[in-house]
N, C-alpha and C. Protein backbone atom coordinates (compact mmCIF):
# COMPACT_ATOMS: atom_id res chain seq x y z
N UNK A 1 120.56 81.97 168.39
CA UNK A 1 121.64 82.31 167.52
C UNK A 1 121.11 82.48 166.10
N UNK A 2 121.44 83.29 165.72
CA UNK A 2 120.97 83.79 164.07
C UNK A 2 122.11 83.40 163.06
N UNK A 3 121.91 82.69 162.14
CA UNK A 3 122.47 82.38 161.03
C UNK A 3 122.67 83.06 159.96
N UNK A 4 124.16 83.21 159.59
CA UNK A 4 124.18 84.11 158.09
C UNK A 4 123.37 83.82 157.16
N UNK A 5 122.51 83.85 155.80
CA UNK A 5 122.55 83.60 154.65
C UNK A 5 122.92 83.74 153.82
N UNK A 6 123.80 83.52 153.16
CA UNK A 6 124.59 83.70 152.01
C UNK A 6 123.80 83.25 150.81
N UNK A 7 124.61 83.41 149.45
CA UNK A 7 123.83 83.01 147.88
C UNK A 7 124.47 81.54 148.03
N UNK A 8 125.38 81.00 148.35
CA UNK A 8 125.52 79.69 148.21
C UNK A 8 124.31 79.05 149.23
N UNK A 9 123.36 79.34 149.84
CA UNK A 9 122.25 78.32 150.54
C UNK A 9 121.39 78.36 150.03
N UNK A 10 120.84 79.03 148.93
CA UNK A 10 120.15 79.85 148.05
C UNK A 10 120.06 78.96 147.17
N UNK A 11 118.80 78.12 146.87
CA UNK A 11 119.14 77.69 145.22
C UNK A 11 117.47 77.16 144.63
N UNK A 12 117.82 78.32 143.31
CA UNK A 12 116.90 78.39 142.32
C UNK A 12 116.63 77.26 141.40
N UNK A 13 115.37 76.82 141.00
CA UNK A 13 114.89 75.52 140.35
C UNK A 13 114.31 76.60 139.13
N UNK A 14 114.75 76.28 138.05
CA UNK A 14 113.82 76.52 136.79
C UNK A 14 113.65 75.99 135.75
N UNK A 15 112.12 75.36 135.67
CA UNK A 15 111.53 74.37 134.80
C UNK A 15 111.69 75.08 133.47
N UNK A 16 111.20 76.35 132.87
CA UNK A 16 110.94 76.70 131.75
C UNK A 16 111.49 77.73 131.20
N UNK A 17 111.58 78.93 130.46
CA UNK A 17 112.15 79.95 130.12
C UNK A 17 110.95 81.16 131.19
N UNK A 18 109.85 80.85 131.29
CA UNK A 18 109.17 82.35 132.03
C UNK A 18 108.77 81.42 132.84
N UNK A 19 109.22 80.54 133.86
CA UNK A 19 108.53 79.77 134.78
C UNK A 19 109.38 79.68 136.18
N UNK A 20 109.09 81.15 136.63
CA UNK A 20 109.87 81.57 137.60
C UNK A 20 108.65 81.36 138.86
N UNK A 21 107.54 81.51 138.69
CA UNK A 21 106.80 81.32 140.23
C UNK A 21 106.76 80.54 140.78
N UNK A 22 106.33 80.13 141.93
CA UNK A 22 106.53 79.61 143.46
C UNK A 22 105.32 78.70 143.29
N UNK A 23 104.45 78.11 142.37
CA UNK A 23 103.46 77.38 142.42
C UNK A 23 104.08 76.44 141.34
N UNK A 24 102.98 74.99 141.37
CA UNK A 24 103.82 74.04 140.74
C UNK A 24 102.91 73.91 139.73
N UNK A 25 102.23 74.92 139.20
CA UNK A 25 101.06 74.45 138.18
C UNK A 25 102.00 74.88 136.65
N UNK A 26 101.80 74.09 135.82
CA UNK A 26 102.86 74.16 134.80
C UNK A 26 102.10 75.58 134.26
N UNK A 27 103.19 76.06 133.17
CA UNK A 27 102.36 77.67 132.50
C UNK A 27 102.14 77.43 131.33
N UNK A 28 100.71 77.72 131.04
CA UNK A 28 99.59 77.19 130.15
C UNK A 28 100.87 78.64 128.47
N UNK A 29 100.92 78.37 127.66
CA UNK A 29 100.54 79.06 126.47
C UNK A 29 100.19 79.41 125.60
N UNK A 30 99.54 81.03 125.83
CA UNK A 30 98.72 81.64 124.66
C UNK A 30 99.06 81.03 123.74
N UNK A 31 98.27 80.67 122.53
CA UNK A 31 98.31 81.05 121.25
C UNK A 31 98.35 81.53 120.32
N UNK A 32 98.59 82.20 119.84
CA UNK A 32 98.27 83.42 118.85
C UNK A 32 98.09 82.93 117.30
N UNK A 33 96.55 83.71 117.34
CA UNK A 33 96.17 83.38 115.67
C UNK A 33 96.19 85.00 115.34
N UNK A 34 96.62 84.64 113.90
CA UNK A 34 97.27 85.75 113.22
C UNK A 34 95.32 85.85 112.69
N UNK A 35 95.23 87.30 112.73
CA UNK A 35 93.95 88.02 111.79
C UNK A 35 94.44 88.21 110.66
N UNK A 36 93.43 87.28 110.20
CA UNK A 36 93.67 87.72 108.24
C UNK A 36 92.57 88.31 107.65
N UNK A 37 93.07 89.00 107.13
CA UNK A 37 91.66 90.06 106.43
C UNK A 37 91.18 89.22 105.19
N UNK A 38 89.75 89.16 104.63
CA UNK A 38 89.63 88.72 103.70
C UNK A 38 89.59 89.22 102.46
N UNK A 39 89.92 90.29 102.59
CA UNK A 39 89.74 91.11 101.21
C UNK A 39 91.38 91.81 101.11
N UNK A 40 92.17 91.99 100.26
CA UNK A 40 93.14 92.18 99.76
C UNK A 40 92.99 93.79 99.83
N UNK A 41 93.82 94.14 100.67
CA UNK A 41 94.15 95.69 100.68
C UNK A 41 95.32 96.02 99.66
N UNK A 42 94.95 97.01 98.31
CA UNK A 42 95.60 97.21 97.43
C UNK A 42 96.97 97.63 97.52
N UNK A 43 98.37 97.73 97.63
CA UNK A 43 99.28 98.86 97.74
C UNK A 43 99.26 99.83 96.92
N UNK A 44 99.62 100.76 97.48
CA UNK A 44 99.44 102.07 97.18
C UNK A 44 100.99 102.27 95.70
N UNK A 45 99.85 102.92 95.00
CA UNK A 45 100.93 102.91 94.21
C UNK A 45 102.03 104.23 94.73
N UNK A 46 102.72 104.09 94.35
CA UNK A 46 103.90 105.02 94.83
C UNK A 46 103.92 105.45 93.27
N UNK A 47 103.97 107.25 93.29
CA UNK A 47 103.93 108.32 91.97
C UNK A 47 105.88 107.87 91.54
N UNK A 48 105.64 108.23 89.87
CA UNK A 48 106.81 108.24 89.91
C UNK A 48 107.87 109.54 90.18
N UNK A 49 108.97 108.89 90.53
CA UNK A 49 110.03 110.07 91.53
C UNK A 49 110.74 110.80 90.77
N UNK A 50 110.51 111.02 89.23
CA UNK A 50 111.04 111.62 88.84
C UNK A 50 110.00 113.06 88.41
N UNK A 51 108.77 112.83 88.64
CA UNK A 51 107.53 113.69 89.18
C UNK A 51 107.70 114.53 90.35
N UNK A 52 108.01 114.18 91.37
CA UNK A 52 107.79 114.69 92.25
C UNK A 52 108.92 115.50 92.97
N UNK A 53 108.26 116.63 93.39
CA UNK A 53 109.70 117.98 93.51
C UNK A 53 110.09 117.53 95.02
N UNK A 54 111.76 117.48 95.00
CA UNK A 54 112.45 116.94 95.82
C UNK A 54 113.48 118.18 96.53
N UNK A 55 113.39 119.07 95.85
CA UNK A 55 114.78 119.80 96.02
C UNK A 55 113.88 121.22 96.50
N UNK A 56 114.74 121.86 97.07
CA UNK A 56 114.41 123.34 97.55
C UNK A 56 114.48 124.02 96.78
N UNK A 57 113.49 125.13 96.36
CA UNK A 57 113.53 125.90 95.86
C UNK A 57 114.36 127.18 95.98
N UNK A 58 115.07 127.87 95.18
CA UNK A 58 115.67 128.72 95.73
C UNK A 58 115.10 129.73 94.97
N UNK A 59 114.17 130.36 95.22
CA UNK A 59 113.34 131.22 94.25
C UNK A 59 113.02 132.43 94.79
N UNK A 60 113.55 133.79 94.56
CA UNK A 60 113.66 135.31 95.18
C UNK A 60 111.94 135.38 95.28
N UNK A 61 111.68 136.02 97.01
CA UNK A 61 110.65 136.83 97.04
C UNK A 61 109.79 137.44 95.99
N UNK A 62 110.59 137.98 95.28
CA UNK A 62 109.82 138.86 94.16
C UNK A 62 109.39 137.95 92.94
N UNK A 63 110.10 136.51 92.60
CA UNK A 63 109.79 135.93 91.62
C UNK A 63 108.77 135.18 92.02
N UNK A 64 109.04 134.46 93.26
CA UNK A 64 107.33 133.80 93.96
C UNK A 64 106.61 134.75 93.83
N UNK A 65 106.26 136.01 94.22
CA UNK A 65 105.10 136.84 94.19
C UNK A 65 104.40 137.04 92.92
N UNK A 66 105.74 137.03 91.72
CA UNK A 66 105.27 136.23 90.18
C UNK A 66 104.23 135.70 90.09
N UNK A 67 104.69 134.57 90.39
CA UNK A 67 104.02 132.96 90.10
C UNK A 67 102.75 133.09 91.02
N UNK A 68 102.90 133.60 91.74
CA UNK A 68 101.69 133.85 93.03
C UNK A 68 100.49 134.63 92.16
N UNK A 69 101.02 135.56 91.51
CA UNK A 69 100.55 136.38 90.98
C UNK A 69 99.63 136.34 89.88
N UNK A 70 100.18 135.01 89.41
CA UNK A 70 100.16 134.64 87.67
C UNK A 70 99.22 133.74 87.89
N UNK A 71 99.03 133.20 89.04
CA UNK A 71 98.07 131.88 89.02
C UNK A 71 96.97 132.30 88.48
N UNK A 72 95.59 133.16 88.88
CA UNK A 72 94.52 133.81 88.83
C UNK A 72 94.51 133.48 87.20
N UNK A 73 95.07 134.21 86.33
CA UNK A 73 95.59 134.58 84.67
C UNK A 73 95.80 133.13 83.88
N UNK A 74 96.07 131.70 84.66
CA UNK A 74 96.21 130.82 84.05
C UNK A 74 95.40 130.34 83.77
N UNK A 75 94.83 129.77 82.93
CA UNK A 75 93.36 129.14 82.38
C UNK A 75 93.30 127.47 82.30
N UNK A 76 95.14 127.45 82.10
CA UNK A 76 95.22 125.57 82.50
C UNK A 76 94.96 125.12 84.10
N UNK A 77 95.00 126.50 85.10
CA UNK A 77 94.47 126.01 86.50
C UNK A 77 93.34 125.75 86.87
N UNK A 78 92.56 126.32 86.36
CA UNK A 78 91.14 125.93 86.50
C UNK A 78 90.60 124.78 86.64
N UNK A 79 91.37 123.91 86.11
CA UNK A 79 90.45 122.41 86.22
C UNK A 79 91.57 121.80 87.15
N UNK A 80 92.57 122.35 88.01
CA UNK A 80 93.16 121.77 88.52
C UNK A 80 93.25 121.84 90.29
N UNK A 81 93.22 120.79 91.12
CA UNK A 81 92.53 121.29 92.54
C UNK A 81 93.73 122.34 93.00
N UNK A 82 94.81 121.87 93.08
CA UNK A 82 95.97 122.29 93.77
C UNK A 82 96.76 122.80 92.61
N UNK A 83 97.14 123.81 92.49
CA UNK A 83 98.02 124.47 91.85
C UNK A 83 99.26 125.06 92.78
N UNK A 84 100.91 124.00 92.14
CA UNK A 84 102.10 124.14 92.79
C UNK A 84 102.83 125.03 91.96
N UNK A 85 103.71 125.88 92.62
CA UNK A 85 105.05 126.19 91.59
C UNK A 85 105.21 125.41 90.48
N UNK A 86 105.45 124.46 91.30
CA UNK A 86 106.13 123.27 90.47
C UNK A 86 105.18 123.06 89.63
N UNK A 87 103.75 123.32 89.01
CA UNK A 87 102.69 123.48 88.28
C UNK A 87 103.03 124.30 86.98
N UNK A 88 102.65 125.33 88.01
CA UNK A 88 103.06 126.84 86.94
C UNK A 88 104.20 126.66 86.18
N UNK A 89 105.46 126.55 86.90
CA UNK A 89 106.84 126.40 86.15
C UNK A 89 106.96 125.23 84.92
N UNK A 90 106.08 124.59 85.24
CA UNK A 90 105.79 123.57 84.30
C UNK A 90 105.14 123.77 82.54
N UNK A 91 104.15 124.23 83.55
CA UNK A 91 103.16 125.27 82.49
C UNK A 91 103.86 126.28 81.66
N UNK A 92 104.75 126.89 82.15
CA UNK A 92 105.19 128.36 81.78
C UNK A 92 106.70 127.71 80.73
N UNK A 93 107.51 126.51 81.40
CA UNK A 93 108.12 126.23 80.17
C UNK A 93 107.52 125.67 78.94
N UNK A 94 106.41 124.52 79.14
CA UNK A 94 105.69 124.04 77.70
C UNK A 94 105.08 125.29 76.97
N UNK A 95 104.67 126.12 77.70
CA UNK A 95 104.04 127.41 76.07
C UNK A 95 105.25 127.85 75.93
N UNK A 96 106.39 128.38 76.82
CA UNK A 96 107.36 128.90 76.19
C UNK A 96 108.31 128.16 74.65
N UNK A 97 108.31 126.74 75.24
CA UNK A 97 108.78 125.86 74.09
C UNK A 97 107.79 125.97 72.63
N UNK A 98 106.34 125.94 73.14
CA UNK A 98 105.02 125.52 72.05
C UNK A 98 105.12 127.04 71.19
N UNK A 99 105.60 128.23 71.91
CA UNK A 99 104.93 129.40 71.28
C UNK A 99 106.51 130.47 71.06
N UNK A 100 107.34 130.27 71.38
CA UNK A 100 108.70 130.91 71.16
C UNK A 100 109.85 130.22 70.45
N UNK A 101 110.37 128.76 70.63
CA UNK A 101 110.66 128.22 69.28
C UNK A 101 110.01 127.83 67.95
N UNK A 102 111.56 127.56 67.50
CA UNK A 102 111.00 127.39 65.88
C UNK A 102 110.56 125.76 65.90
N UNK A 103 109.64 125.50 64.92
CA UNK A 103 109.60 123.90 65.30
C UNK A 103 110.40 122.98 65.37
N UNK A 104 111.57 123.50 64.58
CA UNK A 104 112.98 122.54 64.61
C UNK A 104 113.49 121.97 65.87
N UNK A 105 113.24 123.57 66.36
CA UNK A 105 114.19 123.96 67.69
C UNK A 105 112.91 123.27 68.56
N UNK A 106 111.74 123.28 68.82
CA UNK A 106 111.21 122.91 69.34
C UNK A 106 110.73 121.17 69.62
N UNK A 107 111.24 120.83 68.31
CA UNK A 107 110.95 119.13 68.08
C UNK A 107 112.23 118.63 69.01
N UNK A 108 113.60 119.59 68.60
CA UNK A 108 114.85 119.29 69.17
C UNK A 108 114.66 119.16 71.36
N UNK A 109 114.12 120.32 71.16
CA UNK A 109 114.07 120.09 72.51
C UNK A 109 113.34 119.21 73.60
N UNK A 110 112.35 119.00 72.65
CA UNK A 110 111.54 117.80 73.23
C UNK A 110 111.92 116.31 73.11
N UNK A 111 112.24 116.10 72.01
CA UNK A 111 113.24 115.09 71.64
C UNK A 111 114.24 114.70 72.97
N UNK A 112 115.05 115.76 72.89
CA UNK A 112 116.47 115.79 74.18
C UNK A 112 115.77 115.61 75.70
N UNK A 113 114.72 116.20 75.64
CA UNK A 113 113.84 116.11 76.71
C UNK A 113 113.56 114.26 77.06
N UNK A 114 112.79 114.36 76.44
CA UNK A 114 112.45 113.04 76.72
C UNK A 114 113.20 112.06 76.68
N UNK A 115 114.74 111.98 76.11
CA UNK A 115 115.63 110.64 76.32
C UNK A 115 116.28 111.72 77.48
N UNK A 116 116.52 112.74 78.06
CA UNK A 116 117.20 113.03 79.18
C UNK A 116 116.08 112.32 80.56
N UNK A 117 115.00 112.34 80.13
CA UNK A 117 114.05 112.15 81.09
C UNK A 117 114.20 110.37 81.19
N UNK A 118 114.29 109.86 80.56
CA UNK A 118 114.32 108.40 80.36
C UNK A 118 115.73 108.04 80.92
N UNK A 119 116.59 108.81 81.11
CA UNK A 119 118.10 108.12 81.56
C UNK A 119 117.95 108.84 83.06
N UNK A 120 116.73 109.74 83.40
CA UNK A 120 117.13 110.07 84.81
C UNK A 120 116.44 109.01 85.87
N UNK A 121 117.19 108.40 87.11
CA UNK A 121 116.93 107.47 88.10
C UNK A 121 115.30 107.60 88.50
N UNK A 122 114.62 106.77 88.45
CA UNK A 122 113.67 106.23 88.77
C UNK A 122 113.80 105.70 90.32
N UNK A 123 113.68 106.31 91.48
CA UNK A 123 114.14 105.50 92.98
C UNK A 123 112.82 104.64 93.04
């Protein structure tokens, strides 16, 4: 005659949280030692964010081919590895300010410049 087994004849013993096997040898645990480096890895400084171009350009074909254009002709690129838009455009407003206003107008704008630059968010 064969006997049902059901879950009520069934019954589980558990000594530990992972000490589910069928042998009675207790379970040894790892240790873990943390690796410490001995030399201090610097953090990286993070540039500031009011530097760095965030936004899309929305700049016509023909005006990039400009700037594309203009690079060769710049003489402040030369000592520079990477030359960005965001370079040139840079470039191209300071002579415009240095060499097309009056100094008034030009002290004024730098002036406004630099406390607009000082009240913009730093992330």
């Amino acid at each position: 005659m064969l006997t049902k087994v059901n879950l009520n004849d069934k019954g589980v013993e558990i000594k530990g949280t992972n000490d589910f096997g069928r042998n009675n040898e207790p379970v040894k645990k790892k240790v873990m030692t943390p690796i410490i480096n001995k030399g201090k890895i610097p953090a990286p400084e993070k540039p500031d964010q009011r530097l760095v171009p965030s936004k899309t350009a929305k700049i016509s074909p023909a005006v990039l081919l400009k700037l594309n254009t203009l690079k060769p002709f710049i003489q402040e690129q030369e000592g520079m590895d990477k030359t960005s838009i965001n370079n040139i455009i840079d470039m191209l407003v300071e002579n415009y300010v240095d060499t097309n206003l009056t100094n008034r107008h030009s002290k004024g704008y730098k002036d406004m410049y630099k406390r607009l630059y000082e009240m913009l968010e730093n992330k």
